[in-house]
C-alpha atoms as a PDB file:
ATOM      1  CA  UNK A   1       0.000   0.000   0.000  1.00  0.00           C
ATOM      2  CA  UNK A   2       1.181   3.482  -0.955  1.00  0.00           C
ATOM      3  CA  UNK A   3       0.941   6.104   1.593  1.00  0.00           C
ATOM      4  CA  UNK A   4       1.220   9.438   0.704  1.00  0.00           C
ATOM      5  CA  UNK A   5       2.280  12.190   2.895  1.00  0.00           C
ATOM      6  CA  UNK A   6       2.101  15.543   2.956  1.00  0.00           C
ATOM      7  CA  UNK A   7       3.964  18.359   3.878  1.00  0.00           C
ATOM      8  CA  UNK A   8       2.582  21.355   6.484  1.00  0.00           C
ATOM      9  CA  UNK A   9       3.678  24.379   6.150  1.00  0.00           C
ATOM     10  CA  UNK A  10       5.408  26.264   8.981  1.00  0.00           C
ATOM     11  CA  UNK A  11       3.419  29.172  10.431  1.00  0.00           C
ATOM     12  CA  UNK A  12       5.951  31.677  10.051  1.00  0.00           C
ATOM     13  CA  UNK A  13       3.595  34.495  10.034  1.00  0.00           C
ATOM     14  CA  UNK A  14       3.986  35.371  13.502  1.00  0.00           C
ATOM     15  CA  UNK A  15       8.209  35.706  13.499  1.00  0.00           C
ATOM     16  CA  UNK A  16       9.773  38.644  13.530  1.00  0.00           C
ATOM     17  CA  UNK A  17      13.958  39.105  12.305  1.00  0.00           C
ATOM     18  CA  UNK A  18      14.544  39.130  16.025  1.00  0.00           C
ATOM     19  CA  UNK A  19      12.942  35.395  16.091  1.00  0.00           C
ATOM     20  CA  UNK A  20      16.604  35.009  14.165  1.00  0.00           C
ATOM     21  CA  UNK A  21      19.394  33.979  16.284  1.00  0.00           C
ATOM     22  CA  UNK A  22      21.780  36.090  14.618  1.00  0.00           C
ATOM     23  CA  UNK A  23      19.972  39.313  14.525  1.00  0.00           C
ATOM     24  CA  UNK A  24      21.686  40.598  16.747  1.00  0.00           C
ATOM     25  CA  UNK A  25      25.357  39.805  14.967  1.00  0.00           C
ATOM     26  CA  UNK A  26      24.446  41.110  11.395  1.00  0.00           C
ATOM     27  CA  UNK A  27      25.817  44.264  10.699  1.00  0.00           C
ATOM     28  CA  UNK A  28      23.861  47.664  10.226  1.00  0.00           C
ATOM     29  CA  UNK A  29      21.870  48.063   6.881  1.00  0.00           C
ATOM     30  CA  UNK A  30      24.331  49.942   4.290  1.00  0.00           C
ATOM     31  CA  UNK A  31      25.478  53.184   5.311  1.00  0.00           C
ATOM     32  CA  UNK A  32      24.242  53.402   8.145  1.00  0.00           C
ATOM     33  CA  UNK A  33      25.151  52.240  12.227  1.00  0.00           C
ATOM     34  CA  UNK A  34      23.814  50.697  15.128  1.00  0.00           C
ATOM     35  CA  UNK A  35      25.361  53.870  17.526  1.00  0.00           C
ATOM     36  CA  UNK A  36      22.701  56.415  17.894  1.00  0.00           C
ATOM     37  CA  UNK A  37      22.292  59.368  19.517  1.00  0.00           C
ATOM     38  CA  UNK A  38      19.194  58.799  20.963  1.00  0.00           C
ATOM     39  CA  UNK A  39      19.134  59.529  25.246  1.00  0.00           C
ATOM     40  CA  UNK A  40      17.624  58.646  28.184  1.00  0.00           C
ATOM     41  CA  UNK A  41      18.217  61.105  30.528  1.00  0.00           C
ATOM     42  CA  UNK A  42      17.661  60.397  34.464  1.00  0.00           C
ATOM     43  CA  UNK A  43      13.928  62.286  34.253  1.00  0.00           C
ATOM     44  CA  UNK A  44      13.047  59.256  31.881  1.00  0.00           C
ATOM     45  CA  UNK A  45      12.766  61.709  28.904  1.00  0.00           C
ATOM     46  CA  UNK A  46      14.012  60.622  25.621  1.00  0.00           C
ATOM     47  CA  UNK A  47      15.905  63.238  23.624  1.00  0.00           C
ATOM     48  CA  UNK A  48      17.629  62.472  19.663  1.00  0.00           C
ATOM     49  CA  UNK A  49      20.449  64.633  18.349  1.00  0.00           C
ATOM     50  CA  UNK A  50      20.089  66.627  21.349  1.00  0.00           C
ATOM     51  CA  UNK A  51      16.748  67.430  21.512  1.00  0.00           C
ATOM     52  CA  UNK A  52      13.755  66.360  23.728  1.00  0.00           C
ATOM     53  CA  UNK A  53      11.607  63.783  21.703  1.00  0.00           C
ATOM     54  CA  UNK A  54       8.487  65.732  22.223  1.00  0.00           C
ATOM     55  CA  UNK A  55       5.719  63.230  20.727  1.00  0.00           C
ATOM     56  CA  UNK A  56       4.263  61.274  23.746  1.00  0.00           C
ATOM     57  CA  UNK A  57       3.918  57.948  21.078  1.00  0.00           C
ATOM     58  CA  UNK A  58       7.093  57.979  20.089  1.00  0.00           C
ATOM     59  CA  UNK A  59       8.644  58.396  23.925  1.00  0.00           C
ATOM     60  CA  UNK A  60       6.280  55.244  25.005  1.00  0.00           C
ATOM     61  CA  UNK A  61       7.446  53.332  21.778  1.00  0.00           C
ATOM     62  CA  UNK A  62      10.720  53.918  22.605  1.00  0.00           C
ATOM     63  CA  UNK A  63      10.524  52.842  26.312  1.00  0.00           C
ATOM     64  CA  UNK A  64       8.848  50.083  25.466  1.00  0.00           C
ATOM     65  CA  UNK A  65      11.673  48.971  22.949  1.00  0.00           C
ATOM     66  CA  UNK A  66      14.712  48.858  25.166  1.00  0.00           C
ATOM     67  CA  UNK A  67      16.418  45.708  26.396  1.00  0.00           C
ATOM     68  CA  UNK A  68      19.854  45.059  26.463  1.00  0.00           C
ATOM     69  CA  UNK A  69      22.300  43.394  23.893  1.00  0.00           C
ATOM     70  CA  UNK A  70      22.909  39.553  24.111  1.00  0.00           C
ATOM     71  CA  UNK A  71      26.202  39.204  23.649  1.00  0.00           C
ATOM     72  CA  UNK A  72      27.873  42.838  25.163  1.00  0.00           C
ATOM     73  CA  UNK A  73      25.077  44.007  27.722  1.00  0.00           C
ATOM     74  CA  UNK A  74      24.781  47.567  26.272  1.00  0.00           C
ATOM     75  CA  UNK A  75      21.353  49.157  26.148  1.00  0.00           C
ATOM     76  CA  UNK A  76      19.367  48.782  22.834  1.00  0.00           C
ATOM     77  CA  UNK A  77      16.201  50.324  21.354  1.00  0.00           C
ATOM     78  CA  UNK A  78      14.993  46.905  19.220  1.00  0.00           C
ATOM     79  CA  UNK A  79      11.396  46.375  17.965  1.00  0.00           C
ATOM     80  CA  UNK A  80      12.124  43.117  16.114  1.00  0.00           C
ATOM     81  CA  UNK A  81      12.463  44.434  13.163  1.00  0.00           C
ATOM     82  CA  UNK A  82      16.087  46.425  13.950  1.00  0.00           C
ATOM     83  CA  UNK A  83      18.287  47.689  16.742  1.00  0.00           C
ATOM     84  CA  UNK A  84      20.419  50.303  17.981  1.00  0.00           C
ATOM     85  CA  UNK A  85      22.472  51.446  21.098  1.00  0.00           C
ATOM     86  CA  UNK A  86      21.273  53.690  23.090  1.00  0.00           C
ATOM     87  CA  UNK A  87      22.561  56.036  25.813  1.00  0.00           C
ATOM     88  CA  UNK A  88      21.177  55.791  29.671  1.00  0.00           C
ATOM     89  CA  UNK A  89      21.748  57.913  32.111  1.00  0.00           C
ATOM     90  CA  UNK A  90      20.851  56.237  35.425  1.00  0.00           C
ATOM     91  CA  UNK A  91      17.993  54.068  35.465  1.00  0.00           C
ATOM     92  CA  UNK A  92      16.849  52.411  31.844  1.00  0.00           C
ATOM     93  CA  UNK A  93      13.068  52.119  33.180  1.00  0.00           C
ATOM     94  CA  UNK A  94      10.426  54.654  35.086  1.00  0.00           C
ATOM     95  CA  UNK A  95       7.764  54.134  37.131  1.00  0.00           C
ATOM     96  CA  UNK A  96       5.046  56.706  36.078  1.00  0.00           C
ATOM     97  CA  UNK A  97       2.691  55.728  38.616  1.00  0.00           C
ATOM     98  CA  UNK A  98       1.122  53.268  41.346  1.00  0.00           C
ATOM     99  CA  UNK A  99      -2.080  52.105  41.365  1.00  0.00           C
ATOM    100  CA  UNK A 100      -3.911  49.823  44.386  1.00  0.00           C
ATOM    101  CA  UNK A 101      -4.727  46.444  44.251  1.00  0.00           C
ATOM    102  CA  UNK A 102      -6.006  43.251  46.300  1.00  0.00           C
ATOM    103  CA  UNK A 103      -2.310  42.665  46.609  1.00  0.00           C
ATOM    104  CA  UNK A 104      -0.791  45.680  46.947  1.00  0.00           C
ATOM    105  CA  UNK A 105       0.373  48.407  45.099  1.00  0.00           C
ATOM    106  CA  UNK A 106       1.294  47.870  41.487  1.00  0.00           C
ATOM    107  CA  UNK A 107       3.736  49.955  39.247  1.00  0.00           C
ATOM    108  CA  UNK A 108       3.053  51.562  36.149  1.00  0.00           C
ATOM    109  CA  UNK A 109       5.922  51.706  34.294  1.00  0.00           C
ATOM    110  CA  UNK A 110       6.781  54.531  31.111  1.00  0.00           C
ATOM    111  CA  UNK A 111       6.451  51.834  28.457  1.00  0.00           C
ATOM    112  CA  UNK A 112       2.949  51.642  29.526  1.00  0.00           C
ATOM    113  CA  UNK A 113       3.325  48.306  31.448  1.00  0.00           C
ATOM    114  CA  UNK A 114       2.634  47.316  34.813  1.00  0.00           C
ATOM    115  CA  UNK A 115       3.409  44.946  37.631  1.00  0.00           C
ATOM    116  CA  UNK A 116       3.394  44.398  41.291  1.00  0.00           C
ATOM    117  CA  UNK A 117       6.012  46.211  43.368  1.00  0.00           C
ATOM    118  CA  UNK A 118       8.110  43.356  45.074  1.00  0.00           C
ATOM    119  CA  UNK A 119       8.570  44.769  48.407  1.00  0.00           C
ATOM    120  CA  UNK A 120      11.934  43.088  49.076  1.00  0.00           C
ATOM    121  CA  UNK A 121      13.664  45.116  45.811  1.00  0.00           C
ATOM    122  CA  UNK A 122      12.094  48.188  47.069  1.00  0.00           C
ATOM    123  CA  UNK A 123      15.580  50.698  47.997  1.00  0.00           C
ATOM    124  CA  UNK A 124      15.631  54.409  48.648  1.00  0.00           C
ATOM    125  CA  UNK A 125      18.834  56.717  48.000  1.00  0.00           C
ATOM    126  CA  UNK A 126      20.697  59.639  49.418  1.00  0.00           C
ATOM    127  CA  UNK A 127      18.342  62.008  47.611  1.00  0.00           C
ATOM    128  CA  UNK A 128      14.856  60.180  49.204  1.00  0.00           C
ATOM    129  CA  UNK A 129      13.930  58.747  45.841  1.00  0.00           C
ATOM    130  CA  UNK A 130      12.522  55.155  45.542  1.00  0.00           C
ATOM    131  CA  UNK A 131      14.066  52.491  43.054  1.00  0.00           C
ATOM    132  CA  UNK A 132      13.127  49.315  42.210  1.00  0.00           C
ATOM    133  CA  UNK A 133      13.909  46.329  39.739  1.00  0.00           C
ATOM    134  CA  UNK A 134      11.381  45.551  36.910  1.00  0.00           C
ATOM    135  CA  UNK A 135      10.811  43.038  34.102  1.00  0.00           C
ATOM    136  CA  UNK A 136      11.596  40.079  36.545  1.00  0.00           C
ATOM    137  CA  UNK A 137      14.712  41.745  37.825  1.00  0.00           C
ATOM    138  CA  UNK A 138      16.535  42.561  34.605  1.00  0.00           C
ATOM    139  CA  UNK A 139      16.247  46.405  35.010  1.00  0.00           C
ATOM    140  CA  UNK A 140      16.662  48.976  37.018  1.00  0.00           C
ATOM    141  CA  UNK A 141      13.376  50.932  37.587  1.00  0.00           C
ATOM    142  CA  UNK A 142      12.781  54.614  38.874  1.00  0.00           C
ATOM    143  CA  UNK A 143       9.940  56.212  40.572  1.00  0.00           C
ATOM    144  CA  UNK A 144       9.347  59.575  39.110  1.00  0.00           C
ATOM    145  CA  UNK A 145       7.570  62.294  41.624  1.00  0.00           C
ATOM    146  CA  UNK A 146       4.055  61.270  40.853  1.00  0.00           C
ATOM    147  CA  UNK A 147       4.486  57.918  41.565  1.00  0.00           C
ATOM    148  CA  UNK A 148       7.017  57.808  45.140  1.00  0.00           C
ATOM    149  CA  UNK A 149       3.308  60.398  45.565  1.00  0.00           C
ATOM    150  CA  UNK A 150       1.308  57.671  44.863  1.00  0.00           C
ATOM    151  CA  UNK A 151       3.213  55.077  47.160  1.00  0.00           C
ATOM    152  CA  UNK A 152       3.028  56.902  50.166  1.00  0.00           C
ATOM    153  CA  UNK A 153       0.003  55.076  51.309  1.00  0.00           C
ATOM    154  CA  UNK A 154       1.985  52.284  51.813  1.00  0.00           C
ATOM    155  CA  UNK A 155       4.883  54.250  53.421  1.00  0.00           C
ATOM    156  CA  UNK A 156       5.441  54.251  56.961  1.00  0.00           C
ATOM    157  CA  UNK A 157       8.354  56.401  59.331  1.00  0.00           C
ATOM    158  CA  UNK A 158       9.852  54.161  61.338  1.00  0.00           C
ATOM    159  CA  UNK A 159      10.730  55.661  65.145  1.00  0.00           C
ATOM    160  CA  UNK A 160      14.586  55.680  64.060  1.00  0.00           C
ATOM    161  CA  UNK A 161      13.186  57.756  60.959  1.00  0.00           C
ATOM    162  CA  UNK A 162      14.086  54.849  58.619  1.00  0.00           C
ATOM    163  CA  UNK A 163      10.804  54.023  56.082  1.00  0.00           C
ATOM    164  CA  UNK A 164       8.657  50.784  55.659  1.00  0.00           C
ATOM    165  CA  UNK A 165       6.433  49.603  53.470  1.00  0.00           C
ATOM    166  CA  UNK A 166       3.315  47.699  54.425  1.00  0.00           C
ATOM    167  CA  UNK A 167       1.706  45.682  52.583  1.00  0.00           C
ATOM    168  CA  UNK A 168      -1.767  43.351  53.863  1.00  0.00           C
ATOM    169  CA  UNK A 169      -0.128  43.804  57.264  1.00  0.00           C
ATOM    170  CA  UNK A 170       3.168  42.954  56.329  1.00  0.00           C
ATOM    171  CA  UNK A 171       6.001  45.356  57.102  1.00  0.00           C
ATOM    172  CA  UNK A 172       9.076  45.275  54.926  1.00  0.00           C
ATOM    173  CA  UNK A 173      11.994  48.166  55.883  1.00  0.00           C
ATOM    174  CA  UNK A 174      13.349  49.913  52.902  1.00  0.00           C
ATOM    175  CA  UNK A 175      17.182  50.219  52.480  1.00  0.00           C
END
């Protein structure tokens, strides 16, 4: 008995260049380089040749396109489609605001994202701003005024004057 078999085609209509496992080696397109001058300055604003990208879309695109470089760690802009290196000055992610939830508070971050805050990675500076890592630890996050304003529900002085956050009860100090 003959069988006869046929082939299925591969969805590729999903992947992206990134999907590639090289994308990230092949050189810039012709004339051009992966080195930009594109900024992120320690406000979380975005500036290009020296001047502040102004459009609100293209800010939140851009935030939402960094991640760093496989192979040397630098910071990259990449939609999946191409790359470049970017500058960052101080944190790579913001935390635009903080909403409540059933569990806690929950960051918004600049790329338009959001997740809980993870009360152990919560750490406060010299200068009284709050920082935290994002994106399962990978970055450094942030909080811009609004939002360390928005967390102070959570915020309690400790009699030494060190801070804690509390969440459902739970008291974690901040360091």
């Amino acid at each position: 008995m003959l069988v006869l078999r046929t082939a299925q085609k591969e969805d590729l209509s999903g992947l992206r260049p990134s999907d590639h496992p090289d994308f990230y080696r092949l050189p810039a397109p012709e004339g051009r380089s992966r080195e930009s001058t594109i900024r992120l300055d320690p406000e979380g604003r975005f500036f290009h040749d020296g001047e502040l990208v102004a459009h609100r879309g293209m800010a939140r695109a851009f935030a939402s396109w960094i991640a760093r470089h496989p192979d040397d760690g630098r910071f990259i802009l990449t939609n999946g489609y191409d790359w470049t290196y970017f500058t960052v000055e101080g944190a790579p992610f913001f935390i635009e605001g903080v909403r409540a939830s059933a569990d806690g508070p929950v960051l918004v971050l600049f790329d338009g994202s959001e997740e809980p805050l993870d009360a152990a990675k919560l750490r406060l500076d010299a200068d009284g701003i709050f920082s935290t890592t994002v994106k399962g630890g990978a970055f450094d996050a942030r909080f811009l005024r609004n939002a360390q304003l928005e967390l102070a529900p959570w915020l309690e002085q400790e009699p030494d004057g060190a801070v804690s956050l509390v969440v459902q009860g739970e008291r974690k100090r901040v360091s």
